[in-house]
C-alpha atoms as a PDB file:
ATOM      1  CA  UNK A   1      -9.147 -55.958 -27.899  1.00  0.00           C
ATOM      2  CA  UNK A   2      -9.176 -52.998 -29.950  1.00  0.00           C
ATOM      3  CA  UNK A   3      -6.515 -50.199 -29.957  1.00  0.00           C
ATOM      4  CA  UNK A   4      -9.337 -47.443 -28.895  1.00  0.00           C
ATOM      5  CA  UNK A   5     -10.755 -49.810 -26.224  1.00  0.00           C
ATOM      6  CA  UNK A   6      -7.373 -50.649 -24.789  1.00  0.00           C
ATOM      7  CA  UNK A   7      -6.260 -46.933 -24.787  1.00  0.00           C
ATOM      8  CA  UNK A   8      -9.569 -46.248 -22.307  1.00  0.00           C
ATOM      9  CA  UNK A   9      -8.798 -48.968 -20.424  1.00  0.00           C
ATOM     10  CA  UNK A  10      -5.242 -47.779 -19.550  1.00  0.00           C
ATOM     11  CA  UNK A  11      -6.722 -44.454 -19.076  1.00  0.00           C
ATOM     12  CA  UNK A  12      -9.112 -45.705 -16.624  1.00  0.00           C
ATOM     13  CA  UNK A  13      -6.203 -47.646 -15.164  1.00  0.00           C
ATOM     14  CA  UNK A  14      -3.888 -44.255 -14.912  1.00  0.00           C
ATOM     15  CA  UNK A  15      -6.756 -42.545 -13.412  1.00  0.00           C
ATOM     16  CA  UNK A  16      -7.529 -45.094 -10.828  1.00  0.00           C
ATOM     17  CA  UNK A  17      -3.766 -45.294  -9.707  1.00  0.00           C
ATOM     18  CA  UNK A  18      -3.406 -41.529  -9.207  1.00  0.00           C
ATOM     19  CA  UNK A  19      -7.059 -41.362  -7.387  1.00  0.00           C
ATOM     20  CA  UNK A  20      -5.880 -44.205  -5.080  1.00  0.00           C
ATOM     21  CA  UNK A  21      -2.465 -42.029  -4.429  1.00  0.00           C
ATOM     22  CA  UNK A  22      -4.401 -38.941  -3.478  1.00  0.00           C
ATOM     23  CA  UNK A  23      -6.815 -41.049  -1.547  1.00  0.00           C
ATOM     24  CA  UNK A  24      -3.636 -42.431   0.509  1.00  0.00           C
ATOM     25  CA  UNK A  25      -1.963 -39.078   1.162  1.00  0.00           C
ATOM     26  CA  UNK A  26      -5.246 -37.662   2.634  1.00  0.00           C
ATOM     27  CA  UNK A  27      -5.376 -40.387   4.661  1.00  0.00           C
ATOM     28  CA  UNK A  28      -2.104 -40.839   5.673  1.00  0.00           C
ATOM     29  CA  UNK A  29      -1.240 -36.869   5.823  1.00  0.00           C
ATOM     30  CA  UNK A  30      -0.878 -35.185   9.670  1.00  0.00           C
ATOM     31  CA  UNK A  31      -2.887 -32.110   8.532  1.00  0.00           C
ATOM     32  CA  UNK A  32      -2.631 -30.947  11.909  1.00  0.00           C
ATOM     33  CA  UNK A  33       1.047 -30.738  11.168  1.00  0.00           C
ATOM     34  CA  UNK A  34       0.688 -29.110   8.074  1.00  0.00           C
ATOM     35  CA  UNK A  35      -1.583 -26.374   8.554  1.00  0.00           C
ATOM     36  CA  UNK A  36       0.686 -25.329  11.668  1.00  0.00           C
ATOM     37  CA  UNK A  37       3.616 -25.237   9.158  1.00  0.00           C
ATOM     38  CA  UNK A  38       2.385 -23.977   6.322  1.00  0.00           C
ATOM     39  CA  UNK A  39      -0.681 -22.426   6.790  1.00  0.00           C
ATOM     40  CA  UNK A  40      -0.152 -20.545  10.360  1.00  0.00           C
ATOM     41  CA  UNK A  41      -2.537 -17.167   9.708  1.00  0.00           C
ATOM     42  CA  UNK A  42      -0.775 -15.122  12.320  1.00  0.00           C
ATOM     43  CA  UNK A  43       2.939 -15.724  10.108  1.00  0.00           C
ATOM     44  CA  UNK A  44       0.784 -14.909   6.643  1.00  0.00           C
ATOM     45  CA  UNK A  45      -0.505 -11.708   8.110  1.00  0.00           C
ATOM     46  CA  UNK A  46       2.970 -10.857   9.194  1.00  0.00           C
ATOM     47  CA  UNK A  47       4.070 -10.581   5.489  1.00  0.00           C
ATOM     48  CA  UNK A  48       1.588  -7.461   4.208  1.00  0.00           C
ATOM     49  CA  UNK A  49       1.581  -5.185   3.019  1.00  0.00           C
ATOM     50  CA  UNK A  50       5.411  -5.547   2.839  1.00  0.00           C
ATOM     51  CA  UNK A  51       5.244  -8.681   0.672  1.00  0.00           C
ATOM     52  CA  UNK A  52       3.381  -6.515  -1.801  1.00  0.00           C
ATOM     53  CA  UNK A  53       4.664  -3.491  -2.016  1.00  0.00           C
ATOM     54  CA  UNK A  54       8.095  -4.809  -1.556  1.00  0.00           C
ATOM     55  CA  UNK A  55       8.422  -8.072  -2.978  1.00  0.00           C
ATOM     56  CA  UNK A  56       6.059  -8.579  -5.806  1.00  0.00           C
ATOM     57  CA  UNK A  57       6.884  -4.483  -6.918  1.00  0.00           C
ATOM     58  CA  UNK A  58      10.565  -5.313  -7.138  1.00  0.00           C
ATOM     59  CA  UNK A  59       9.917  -8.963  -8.968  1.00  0.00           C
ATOM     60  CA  UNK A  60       8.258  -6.816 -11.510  1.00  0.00           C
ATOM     61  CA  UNK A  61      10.355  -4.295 -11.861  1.00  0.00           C
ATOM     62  CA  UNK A  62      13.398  -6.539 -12.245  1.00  0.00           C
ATOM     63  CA  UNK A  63      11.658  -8.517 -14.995  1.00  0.00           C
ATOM     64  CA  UNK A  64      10.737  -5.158 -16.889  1.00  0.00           C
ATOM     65  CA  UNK A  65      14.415  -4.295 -16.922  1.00  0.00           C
ATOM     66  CA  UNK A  66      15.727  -7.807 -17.938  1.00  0.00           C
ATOM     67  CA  UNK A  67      13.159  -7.959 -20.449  1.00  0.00           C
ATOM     68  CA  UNK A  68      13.353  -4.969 -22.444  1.00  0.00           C
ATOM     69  CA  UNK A  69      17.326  -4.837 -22.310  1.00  0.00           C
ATOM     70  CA  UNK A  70      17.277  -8.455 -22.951  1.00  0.00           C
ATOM     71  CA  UNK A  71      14.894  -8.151 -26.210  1.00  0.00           C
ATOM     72  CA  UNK A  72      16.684  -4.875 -27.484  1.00  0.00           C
ATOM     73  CA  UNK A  73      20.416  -6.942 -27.251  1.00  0.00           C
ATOM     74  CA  UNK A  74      18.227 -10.063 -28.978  1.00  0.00           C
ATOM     75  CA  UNK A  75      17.652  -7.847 -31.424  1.00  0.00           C
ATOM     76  CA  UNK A  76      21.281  -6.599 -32.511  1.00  0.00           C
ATOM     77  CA  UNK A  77      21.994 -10.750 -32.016  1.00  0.00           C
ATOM     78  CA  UNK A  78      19.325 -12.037 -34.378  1.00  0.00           C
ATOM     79  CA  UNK A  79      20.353  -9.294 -36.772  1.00  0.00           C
ATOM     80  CA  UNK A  80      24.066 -10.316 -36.647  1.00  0.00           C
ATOM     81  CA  UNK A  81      22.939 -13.960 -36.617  1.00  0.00           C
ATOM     82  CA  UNK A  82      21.462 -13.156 -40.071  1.00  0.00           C
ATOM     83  CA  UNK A  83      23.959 -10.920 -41.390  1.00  0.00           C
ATOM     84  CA  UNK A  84      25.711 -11.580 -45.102  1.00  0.00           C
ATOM     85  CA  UNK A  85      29.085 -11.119 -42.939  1.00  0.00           C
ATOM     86  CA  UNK A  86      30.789 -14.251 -41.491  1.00  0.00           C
ATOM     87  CA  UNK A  87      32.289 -11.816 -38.497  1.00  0.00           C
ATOM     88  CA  UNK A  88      29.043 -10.893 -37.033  1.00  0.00           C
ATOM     89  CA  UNK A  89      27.569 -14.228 -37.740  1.00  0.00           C
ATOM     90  CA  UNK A  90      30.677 -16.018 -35.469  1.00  0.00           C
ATOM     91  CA  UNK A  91      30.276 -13.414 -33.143  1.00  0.00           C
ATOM     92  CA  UNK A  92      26.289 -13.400 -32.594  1.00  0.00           C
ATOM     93  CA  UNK A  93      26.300 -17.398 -32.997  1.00  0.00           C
ATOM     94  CA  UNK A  94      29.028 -17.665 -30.218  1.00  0.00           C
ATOM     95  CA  UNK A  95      27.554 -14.922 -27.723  1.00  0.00           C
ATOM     96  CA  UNK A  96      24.128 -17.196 -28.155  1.00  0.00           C
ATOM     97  CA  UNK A  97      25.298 -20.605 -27.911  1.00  0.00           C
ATOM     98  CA  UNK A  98      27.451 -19.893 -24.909  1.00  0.00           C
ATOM     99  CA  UNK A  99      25.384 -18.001 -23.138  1.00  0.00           C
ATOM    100  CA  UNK A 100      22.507 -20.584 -23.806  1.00  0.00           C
ATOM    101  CA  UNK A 101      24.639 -23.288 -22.636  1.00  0.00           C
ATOM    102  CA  UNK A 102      25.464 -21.992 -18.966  1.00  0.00           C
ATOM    103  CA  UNK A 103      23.153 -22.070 -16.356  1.00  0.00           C
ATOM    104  CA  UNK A 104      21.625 -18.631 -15.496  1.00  0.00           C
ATOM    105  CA  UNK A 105      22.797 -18.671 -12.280  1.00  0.00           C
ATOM    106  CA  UNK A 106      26.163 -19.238 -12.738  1.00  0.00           C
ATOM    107  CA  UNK A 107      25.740 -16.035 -14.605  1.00  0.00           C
ATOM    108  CA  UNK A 108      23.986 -14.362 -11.840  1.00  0.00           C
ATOM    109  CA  UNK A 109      27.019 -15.431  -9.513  1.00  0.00           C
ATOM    110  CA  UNK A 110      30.076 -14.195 -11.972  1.00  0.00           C
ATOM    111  CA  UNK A 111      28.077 -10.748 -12.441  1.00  0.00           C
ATOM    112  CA  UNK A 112      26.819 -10.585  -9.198  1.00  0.00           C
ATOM    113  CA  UNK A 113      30.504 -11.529  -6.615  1.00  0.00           C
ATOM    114  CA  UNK A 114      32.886 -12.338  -9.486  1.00  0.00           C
ATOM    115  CA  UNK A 115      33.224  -9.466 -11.751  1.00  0.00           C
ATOM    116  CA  UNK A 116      33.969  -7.382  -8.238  1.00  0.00           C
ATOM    117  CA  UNK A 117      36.861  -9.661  -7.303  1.00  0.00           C
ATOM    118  CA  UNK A 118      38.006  -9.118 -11.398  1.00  0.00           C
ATOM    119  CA  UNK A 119      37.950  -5.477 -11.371  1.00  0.00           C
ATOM    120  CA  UNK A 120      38.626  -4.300  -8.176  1.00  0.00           C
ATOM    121  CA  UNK A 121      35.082  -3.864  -6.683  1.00  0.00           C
ATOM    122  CA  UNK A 122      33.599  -1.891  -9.452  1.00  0.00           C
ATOM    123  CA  UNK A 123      29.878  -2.875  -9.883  1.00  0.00           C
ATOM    124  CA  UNK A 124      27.008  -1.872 -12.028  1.00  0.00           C
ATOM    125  CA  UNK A 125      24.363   0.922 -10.683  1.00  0.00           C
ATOM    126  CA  UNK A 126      22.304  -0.697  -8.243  1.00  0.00           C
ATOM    127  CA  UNK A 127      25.148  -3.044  -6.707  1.00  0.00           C
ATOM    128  CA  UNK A 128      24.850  -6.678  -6.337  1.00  0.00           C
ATOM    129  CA  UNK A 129      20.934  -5.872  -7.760  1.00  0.00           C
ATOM    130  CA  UNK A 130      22.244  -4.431 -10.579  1.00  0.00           C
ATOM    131  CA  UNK A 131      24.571  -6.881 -11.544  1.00  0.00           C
ATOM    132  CA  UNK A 132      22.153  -9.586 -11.116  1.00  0.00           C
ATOM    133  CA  UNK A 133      19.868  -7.793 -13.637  1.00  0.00           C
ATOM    134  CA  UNK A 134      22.799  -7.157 -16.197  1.00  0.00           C
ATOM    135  CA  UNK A 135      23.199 -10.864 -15.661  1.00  0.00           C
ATOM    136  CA  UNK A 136      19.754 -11.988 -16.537  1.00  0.00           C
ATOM    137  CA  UNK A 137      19.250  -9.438 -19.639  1.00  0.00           C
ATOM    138  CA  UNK A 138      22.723 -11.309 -21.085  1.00  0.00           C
ATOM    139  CA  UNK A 139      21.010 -14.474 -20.336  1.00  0.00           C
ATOM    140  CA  UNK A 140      17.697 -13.918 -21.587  1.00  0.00           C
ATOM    141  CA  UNK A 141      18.982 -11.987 -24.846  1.00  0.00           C
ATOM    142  CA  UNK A 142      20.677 -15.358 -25.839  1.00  0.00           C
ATOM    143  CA  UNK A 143      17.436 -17.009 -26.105  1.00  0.00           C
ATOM    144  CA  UNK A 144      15.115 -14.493 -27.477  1.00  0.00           C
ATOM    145  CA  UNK A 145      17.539 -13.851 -29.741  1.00  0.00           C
ATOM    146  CA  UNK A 146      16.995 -17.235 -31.517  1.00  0.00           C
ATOM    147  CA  UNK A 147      13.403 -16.801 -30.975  1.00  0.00           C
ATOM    148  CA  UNK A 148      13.525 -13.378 -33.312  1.00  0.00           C
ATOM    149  CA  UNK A 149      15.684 -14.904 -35.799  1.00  0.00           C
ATOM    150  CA  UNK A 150      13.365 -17.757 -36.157  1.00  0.00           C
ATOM    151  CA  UNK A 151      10.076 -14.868 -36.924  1.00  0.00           C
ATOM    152  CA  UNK A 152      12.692 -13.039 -39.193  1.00  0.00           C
ATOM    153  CA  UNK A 153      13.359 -15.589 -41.069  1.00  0.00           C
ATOM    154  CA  UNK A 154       9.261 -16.628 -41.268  1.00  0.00           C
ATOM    155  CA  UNK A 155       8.382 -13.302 -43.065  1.00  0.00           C
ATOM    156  CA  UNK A 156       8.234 -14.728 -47.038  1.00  0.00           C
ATOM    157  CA  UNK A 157      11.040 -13.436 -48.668  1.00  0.00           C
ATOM    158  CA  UNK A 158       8.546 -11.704 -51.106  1.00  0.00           C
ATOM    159  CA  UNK A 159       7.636  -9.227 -48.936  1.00  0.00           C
ATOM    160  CA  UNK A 160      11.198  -8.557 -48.615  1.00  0.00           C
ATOM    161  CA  UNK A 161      11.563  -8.341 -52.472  1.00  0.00           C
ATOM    162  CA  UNK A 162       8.633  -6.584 -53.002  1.00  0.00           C
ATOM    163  CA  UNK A 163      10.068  -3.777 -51.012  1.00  0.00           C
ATOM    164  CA  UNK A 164      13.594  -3.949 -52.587  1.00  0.00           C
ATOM    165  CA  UNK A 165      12.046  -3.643 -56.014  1.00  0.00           C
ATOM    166  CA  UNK A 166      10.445  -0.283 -55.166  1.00  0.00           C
ATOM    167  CA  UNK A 167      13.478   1.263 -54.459  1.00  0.00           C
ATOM    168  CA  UNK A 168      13.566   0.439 -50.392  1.00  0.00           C
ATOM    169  CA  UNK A 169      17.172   0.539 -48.520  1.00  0.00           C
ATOM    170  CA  UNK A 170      17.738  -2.868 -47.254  1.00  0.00           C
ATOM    171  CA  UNK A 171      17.896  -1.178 -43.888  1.00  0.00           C
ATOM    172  CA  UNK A 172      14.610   0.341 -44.502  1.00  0.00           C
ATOM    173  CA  UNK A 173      13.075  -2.926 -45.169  1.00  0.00           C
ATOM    174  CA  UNK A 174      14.078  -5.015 -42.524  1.00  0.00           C
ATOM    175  CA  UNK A 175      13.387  -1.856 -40.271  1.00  0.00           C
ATOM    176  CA  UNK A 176       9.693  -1.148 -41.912  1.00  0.00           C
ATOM    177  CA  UNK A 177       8.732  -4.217 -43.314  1.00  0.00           C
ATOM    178  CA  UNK A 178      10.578  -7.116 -42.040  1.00  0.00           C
ATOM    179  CA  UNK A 179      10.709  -6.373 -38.321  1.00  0.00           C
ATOM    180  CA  UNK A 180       7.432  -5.424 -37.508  1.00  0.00           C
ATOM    181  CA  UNK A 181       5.842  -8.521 -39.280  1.00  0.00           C
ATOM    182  CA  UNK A 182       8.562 -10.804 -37.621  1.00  0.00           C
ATOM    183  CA  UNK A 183       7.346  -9.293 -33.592  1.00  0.00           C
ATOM    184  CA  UNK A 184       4.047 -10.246 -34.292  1.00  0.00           C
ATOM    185  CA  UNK A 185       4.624 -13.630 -35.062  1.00  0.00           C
ATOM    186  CA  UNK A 186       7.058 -13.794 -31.725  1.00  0.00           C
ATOM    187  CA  UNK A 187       4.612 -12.499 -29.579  1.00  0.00           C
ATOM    188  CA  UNK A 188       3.612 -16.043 -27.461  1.00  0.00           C
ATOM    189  CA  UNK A 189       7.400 -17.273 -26.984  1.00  0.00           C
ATOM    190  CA  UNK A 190       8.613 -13.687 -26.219  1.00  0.00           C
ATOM    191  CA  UNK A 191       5.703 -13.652 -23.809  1.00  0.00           C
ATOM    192  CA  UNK A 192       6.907 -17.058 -22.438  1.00  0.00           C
ATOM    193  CA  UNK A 193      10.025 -15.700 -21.703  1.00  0.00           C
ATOM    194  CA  UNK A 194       8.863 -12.627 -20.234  1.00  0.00           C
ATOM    195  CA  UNK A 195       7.330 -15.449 -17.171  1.00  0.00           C
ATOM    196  CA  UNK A 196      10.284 -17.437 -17.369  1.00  0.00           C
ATOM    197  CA  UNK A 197      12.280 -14.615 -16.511  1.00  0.00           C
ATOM    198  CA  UNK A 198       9.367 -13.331 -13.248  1.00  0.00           C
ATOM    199  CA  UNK A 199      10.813 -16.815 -11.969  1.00  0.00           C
ATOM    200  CA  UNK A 200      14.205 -16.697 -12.726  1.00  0.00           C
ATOM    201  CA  UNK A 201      14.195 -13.275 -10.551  1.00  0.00           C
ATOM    202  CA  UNK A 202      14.309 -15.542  -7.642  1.00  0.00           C
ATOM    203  CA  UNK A 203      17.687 -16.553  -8.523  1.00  0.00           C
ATOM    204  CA  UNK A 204      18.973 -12.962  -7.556  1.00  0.00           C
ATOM    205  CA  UNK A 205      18.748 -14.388  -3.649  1.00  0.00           C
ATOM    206  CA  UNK A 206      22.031 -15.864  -4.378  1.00  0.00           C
ATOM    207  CA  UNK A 207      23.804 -13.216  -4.462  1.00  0.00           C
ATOM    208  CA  UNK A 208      22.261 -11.057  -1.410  1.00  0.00           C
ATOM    209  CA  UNK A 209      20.152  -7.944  -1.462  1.00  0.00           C
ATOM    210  CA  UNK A 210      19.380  -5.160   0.899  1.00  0.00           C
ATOM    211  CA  UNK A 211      15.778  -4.691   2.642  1.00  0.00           C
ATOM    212  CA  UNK A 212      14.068  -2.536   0.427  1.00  0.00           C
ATOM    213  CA  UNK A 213      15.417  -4.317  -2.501  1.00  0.00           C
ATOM    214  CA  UNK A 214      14.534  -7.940  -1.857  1.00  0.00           C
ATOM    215  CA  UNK A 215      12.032  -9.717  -4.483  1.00  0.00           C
ATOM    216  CA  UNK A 216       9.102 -12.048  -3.572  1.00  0.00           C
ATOM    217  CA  UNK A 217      11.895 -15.135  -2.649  1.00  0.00           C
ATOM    218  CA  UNK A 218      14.234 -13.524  -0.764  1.00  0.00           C
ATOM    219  CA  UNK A 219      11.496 -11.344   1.393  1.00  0.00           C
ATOM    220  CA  UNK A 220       9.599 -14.550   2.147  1.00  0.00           C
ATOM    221  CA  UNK A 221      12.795 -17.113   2.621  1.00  0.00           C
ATOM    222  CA  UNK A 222      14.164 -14.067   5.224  1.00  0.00           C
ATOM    223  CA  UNK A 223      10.154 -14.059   6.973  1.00  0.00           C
ATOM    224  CA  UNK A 224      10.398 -17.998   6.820  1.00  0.00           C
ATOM    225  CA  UNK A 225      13.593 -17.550   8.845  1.00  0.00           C
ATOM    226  CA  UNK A 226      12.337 -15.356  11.042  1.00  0.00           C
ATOM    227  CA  UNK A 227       9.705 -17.286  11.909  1.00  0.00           C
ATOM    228  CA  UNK A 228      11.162 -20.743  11.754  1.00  0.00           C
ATOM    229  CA  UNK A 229       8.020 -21.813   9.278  1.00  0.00           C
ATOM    230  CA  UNK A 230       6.986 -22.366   6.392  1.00  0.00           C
ATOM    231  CA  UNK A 231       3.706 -19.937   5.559  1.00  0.00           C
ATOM    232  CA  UNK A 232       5.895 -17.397   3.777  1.00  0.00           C
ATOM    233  CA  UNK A 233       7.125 -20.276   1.082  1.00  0.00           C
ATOM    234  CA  UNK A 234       3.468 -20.850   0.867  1.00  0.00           C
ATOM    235  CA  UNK A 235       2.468 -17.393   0.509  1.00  0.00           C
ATOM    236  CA  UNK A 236       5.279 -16.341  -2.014  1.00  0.00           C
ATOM    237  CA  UNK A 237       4.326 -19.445  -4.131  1.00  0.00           C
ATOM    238  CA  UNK A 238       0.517 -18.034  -4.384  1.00  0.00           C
ATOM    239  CA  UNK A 239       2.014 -14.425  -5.690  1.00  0.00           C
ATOM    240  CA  UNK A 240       4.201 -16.289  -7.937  1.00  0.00           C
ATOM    241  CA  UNK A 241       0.922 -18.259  -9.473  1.00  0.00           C
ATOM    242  CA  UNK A 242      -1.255 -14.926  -9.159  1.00  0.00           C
ATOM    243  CA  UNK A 243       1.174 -13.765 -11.498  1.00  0.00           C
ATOM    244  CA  UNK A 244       2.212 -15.705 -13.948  1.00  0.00           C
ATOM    245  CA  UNK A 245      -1.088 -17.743 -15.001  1.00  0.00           C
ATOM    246  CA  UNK A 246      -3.238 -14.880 -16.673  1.00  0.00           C
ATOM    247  CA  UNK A 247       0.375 -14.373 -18.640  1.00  0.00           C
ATOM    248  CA  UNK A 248       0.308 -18.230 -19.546  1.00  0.00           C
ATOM    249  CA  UNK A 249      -3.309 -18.109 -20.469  1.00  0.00           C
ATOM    250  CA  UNK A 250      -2.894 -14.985 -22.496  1.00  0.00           C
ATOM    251  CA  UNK A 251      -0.179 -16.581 -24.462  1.00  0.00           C
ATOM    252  CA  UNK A 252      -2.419 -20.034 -25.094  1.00  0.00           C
ATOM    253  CA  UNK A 253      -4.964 -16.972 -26.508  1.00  0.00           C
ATOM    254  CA  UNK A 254      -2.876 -15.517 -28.762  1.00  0.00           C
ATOM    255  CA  UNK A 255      -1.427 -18.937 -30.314  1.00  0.00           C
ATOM    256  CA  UNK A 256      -4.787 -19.897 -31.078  1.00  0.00           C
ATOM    257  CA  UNK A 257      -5.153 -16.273 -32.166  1.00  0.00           C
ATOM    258  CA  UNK A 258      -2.768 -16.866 -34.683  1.00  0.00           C
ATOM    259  CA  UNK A 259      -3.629 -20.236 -35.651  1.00  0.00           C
ATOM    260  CA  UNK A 260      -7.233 -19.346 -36.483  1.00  0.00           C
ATOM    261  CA  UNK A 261      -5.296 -16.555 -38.911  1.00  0.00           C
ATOM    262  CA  UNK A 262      -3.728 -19.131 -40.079  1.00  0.00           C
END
């Protein structure tokens, strides 16, 4: 048999196996049971406009904040990361690699209840909020700080040389020349971490929050509570989607975008 006619053949095998599996869970499924726990209309109208106005303002908000102060410290990291002096370079390759190596709620937790056990209940503005946004901008400026090093370091040096040969500051180059070709090459993965970071919002629950401060997770997990179903989880999960998919497809655009300039 030959390769191409054995790779449809597994294909049509693969295809058959996961049509048979959906086949079996519609049959097998109590929808009944389903749609009363996760699809009750009376417990999905309870959310609005709250969930809204509430939840899905603050999970933007919150990812705003983390992003910009996350991309402005990525910035000073990337630049020590790349800087002629071992000092910075130990320090900015240390901050990174430990940062990237804890997991970002552990970080949410130590901002959020165990910097105010360290030093005496002293928090940042906006309380345990606030310290779970300092906490994500530390996390997230670990890894787009390797993501602006990498389009630094993509610029051809000549443009670099070009400038230093016409009497440019090498301040003033990496500020005028150098930086603003290295962001537009960084556009997609900084706008892939811009959604990872909408989800990782959800990871402030941990830490509690008061009413008006709750993102789309907590204000559905407390409604789910409430109401001792599942429809919020449901409803949350459709924001969540609603939200981050046009930000997906944009950045599959502007790869291709860039490709094509290529």
């Amino acid at each position: 048999m030959k390769h191409s006619t054995r790779h449809r053949v597994v294909q049509v095998v693969l295809y058959g196996l996961l049509l048979g599996a959906v086949v079996l869970a519609a049959i097998f499924a109590d929808w009944g049971l389903l749609k009363e726990n996760f699809t009750k209309s009376d417990v999905a109208k309870q959310l609005f406009p709250d969930v809204i106005t509430v939840g899905v303002r603050n999970t933007i908000v919150y990812t705003v904040i983390s992003f910009l102060g996350g991309l402005a410290l990525a910035l000073v990291l990337a630049l020590m990361r790349l800087s002629t002096s071992r000092p910075y370079r130990w320090l900015g390759t240390i901050y990174v690699e430990f940062f990237r190596g804890l997991p970002a709620l552990l970080v949410i937790v130590f901002f959020g209840l165990g910097m105010p056990l360290a030093f005496q209940g002293w928090q940042p503005p906006g309380g345990f909020v606030g310290s779970g946004v300092v906490a994500l901008i530390v996390v997230s400026a670990a890894y787009m700080a390797e993501t602006l090093r990498a389009g630094i370091q993509a610029v051809p040096k000549g443009q670099t040389e070009a400038a230093r040969s016409l009497g440019m500051s090498s301040t003033r180059t990496t500020m005028t020349i150098v930086l603003p070709q290295a962001f537009r090459i960084v556009i997609p993965p900084l706008t892939n971490e811009f959604v990872l970071l909408i989800k990782d919002t959800a990871l402030l629950s941990t830490i509690g929050m008061q009413a008006g401060q709750r993102e789309i997770t907590t204000y559905v997990r407390d409604m789910m509570s409430a109401n001792v179903n599942a429809t919020p989880l449901v409803v949350g999960a459709l924001f969540y989607i609603i939200i981050t998919i046009p930000l997906t497809q944009l950045v599959s655009w502007m790869e291709r975008r860039q490709q094509r300039a290529r």
